[in-house]
Structure formats: structure tokens, C-alpha cells
C-alpha atoms as a PDB file:
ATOM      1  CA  UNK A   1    -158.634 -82.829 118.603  1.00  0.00           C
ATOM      2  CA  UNK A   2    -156.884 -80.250 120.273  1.00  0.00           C
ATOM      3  CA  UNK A   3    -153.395 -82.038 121.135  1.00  0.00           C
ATOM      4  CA  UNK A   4    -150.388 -79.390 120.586  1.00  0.00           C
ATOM      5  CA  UNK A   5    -152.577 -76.288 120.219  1.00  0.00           C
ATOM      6  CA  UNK A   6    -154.674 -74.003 122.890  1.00  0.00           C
ATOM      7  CA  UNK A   7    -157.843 -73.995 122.711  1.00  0.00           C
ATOM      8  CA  UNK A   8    -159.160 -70.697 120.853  1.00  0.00           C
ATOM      9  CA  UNK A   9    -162.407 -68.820 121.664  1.00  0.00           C
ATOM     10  CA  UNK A  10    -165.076 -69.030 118.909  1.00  0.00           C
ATOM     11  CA  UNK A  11    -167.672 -66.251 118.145  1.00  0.00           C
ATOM     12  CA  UNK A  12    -171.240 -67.076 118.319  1.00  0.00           C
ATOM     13  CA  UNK A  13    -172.980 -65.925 115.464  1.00  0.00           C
ATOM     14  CA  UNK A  14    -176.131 -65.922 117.215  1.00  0.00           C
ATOM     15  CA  UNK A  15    -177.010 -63.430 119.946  1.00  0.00           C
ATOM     16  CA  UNK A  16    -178.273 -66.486 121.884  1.00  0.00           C
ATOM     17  CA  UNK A  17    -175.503 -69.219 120.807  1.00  0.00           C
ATOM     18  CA  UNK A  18    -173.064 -69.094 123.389  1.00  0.00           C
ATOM     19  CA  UNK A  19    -174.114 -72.312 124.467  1.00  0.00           C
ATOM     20  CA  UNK A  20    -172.853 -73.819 120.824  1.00  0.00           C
ATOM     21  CA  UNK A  21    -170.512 -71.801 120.541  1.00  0.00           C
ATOM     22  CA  UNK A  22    -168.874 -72.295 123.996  1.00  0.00           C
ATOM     23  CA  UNK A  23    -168.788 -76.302 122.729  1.00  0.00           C
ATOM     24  CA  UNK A  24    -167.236 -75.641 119.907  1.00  0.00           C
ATOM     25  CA  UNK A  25    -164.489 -74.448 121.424  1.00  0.00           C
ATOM     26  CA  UNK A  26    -164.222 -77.658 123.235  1.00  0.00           C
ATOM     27  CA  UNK A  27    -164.461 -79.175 120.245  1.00  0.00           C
ATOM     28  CA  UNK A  28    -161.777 -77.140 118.282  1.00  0.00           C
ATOM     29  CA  UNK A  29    -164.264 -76.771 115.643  1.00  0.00           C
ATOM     30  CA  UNK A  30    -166.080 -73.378 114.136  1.00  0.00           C
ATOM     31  CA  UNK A  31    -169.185 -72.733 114.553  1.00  0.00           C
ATOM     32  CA  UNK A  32    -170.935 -73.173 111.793  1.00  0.00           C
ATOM     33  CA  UNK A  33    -169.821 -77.253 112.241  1.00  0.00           C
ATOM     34  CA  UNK A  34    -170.746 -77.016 115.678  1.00  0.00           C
ATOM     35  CA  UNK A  35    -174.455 -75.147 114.801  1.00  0.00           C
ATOM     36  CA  UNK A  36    -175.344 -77.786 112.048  1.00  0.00           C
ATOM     37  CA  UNK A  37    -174.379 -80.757 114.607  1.00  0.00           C
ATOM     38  CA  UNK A  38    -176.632 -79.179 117.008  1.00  0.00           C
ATOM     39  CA  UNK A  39    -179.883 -78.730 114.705  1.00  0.00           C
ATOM     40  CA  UNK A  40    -179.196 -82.067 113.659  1.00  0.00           C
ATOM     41  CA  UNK A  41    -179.798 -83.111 116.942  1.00  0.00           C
ATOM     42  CA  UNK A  42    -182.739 -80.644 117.480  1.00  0.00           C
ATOM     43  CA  UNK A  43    -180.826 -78.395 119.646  1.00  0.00           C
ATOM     44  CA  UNK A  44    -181.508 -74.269 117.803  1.00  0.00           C
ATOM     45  CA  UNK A  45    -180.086 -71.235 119.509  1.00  0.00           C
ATOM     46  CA  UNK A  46    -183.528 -69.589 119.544  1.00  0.00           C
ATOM     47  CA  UNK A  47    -184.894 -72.017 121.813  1.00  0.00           C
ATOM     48  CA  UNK A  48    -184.186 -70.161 124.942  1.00  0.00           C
ATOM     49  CA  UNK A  49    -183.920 -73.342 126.841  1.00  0.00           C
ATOM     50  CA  UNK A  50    -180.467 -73.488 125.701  1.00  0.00           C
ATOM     51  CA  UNK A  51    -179.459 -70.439 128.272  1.00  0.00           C
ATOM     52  CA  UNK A  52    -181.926 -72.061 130.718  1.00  0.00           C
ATOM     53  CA  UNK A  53    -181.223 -75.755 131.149  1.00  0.00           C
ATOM     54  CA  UNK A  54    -177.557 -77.624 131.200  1.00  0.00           C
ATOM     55  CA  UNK A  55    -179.799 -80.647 129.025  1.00  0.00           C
ATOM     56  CA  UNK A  56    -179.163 -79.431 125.555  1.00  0.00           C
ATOM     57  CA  UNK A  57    -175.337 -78.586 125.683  1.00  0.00           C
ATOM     58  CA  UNK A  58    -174.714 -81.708 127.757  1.00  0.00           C
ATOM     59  CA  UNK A  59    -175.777 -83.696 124.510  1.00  0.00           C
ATOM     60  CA  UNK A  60    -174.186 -81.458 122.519  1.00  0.00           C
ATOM     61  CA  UNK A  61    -170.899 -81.969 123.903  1.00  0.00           C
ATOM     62  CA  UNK A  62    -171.636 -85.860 124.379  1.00  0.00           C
ATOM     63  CA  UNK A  63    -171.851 -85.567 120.551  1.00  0.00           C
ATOM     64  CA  UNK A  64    -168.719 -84.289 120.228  1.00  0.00           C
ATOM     65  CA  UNK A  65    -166.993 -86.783 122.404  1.00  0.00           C
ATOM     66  CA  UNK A  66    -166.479 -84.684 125.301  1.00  0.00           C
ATOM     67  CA  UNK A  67    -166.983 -86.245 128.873  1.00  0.00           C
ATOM     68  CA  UNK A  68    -168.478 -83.419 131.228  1.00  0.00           C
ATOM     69  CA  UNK A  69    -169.562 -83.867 135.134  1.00  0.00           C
ATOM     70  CA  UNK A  70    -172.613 -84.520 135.807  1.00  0.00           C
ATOM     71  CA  UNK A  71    -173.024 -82.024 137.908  1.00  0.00           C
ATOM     72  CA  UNK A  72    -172.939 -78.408 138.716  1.00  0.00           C
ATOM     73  CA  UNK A  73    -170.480 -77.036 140.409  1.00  0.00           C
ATOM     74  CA  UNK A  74    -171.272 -73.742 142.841  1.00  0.00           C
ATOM     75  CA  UNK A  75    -168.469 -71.276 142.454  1.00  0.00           C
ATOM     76  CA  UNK A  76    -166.112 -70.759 144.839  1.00  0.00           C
ATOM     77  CA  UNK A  77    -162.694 -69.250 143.142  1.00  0.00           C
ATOM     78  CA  UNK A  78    -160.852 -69.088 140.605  1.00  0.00           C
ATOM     79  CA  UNK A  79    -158.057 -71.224 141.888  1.00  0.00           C
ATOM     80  CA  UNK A  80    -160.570 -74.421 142.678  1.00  0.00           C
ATOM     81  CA  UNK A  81    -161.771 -74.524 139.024  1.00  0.00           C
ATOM     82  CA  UNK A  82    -160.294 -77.638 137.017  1.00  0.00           C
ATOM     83  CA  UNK A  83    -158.352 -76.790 134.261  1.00  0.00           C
ATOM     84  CA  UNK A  84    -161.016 -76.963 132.070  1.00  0.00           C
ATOM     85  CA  UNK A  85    -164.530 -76.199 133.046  1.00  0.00           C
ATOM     86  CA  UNK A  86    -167.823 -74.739 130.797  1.00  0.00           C
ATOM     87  CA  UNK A  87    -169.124 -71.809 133.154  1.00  0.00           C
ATOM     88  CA  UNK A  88    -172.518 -70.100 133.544  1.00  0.00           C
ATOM     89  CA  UNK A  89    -171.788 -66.121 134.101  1.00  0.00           C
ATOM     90  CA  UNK A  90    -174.644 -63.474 133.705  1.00  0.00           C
ATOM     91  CA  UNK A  91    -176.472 -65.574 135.720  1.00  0.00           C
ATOM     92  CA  UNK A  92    -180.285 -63.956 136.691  1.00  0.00           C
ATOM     93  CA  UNK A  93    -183.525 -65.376 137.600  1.00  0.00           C
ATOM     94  CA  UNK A  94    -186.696 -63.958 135.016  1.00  0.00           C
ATOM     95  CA  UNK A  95    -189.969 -64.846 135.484  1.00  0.00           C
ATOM     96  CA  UNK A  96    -188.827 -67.154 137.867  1.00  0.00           C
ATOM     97  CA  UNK A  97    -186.406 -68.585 135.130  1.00  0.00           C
ATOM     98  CA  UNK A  98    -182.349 -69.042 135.501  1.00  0.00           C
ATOM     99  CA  UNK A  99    -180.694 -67.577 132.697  1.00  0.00           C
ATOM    100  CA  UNK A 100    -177.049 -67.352 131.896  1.00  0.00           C
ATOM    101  CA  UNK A 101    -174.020 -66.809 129.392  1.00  0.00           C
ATOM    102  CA  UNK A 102    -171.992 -69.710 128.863  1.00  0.00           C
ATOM    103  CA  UNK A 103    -168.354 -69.895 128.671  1.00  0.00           C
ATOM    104  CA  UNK A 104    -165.500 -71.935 128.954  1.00  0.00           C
ATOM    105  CA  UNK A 105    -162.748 -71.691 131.539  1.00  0.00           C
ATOM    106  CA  UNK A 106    -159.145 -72.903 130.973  1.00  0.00           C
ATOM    107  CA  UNK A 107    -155.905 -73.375 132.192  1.00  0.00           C
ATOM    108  CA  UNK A 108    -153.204 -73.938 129.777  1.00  0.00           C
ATOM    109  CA  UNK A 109    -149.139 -74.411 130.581  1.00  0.00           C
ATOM    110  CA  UNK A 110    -149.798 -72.625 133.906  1.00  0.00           C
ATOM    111  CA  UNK A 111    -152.207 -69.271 132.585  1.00  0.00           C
ATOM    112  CA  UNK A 112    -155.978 -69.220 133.482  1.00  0.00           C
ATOM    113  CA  UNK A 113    -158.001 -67.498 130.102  1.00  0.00           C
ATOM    114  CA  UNK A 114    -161.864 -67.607 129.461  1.00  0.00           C
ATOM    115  CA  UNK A 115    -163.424 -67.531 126.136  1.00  0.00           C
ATOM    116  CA  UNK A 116    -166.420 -65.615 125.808  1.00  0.00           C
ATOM    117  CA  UNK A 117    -167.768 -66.138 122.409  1.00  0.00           C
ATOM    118  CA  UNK A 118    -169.634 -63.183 123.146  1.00  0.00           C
ATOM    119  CA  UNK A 119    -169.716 -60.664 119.375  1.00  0.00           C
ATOM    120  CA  UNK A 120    -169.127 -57.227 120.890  1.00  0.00           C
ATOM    121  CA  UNK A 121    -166.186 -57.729 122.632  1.00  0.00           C
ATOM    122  CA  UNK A 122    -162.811 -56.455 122.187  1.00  0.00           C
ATOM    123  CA  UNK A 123    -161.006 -59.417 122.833  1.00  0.00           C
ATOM    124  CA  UNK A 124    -162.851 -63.164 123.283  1.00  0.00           C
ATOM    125  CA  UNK A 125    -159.715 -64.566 125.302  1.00  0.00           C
ATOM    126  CA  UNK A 126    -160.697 -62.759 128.709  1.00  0.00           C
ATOM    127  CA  UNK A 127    -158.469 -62.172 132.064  1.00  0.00           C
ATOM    128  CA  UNK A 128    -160.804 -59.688 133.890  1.00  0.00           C
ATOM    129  CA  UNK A 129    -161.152 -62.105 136.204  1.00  0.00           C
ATOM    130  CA  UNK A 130    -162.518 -59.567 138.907  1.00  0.00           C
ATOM    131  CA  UNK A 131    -165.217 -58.362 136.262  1.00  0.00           C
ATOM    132  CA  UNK A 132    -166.893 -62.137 135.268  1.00  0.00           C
ATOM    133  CA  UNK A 133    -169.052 -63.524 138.168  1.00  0.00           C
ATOM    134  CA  UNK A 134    -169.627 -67.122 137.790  1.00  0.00           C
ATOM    135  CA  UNK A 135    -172.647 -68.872 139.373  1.00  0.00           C
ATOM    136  CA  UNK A 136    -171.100 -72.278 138.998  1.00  0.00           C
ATOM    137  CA  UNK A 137    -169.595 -74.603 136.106  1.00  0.00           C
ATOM    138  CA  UNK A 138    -169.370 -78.304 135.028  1.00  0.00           C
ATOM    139  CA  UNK A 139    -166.116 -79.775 135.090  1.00  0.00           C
ATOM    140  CA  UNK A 140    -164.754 -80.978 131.544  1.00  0.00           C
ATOM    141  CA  UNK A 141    -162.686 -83.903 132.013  1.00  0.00           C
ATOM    142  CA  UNK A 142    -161.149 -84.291 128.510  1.00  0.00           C
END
């Protein structure tokens, strides 16, 4: 879907949808398309699992066609990453729970960018590498 164009960041228009929001940028689609494919497959944004678990945007993203790793991934550097990869930053542990943000790392024509579908901030295509601290990611193969 995304042949001859970068990928662009999309906005989540729930405080807790990174998770869809971050795989509809995959996707190249909005949001809204991406949120409706979700609840159709009984994946909401207030379940809080979705910032928890890896399950619910794995079949999300299987949905959409997109082949991820299995697996996670434990940060090492920026340089290692694949040139496209769904990262987990924020990460925190409450009441004994992992919690993260998710976003999506890429590397187009040679520049690294990260698109943080996070609302509030000035610009979702991010390059403060130094400020972001990943936990790990999942590899995106297509």
C-alpha cells in the first residue's frame, strides 16, 4: 500500500490508541479505518491490554496484511534496528504490569524517523533519538 510514498505518522485519537494507531501507519491508512477494523475484531483502545500485551496488535496488523516477527526484540541501538520495526518506548512496570507507548521506527532512502502518534506533540515525525528509550521492538518485515 505504501509503494512510492513514506510512510506518514498518524494521530491517535485516543489517549490509549497508540497501539492502532501505530498500525495504521503500517498500513497507510487513517485511523478511524484502522479503529473500526480493530473493534471489528474485538480489539478497543480502552482495554488496557492493548499497552500491556504484543497479542492484540499482532492480529491487528495480521489483519492488515503485515508480516511482523514473532518475537521481541531487546534494544540495543539505533543502528541494529531493521528498517522498519513497531517499538515499545515509555516502557514501566505497574502493579507488577509492563506498560508502554507504541511506535513505529523507520528507515527510508537512508534517514532513520519515528512516528509517535502521540496528540500533544509538536511534530509526530521524531529524530530526538537521544530523548526516546526503547525497551525493545518487533521487526516488520513488509
Amino acid at each position: 500500500a505504501l509503494i512510492g510514498r513514506d510512510m506518514e505518522p498518524v494521530i491517535q485519537e485516543e489517549i490509549t490508541g497508540c497501539g492502532i494507531a501505530a498500525s495504521a501507519a503500517l498500513a497507510g491508512i487513517g485511523y478511524a479505518e484502522a479503529k473500526s477494523k480493530a473493534n471489528a475484531l474485538g480489539i478497543y483502545a480502552a482495554d488496557t491490554s492493548l499497552w500491556s500485551e504484543t497479542v492484540h496488535v499482532r492480529k491487528l496488523l495480521r489483519a492488515f496484511g503485515i508480516s511482523v516477527s514473532p518475537k521481541e526484540t531487546p534494544f540495543e541501538s539505533w543502528e541494529c534496528l531493521p528498517d522498519k520495526a513497531l517499538m515499545a518506548i515509555k516502557w514501566r512496570m505497574e502493579q507488577g504490569k509492563p506498560f508502554w507507548h507504541w511506535v513505529v521506527f523507520v528507515r527510508e532512502g537512508g534517514e532513520a524517523k519515528v512516528l509517535d502518534s502521540k496528540k500533544a506533540l509538536k511534530s509526530n515525525v521524531r529524530r530526538d533519538f537521544g530523548r526516546m528509550k526503547p525497551k525493545w521492538y518487533i521487526e516488520v518485515s513488509n
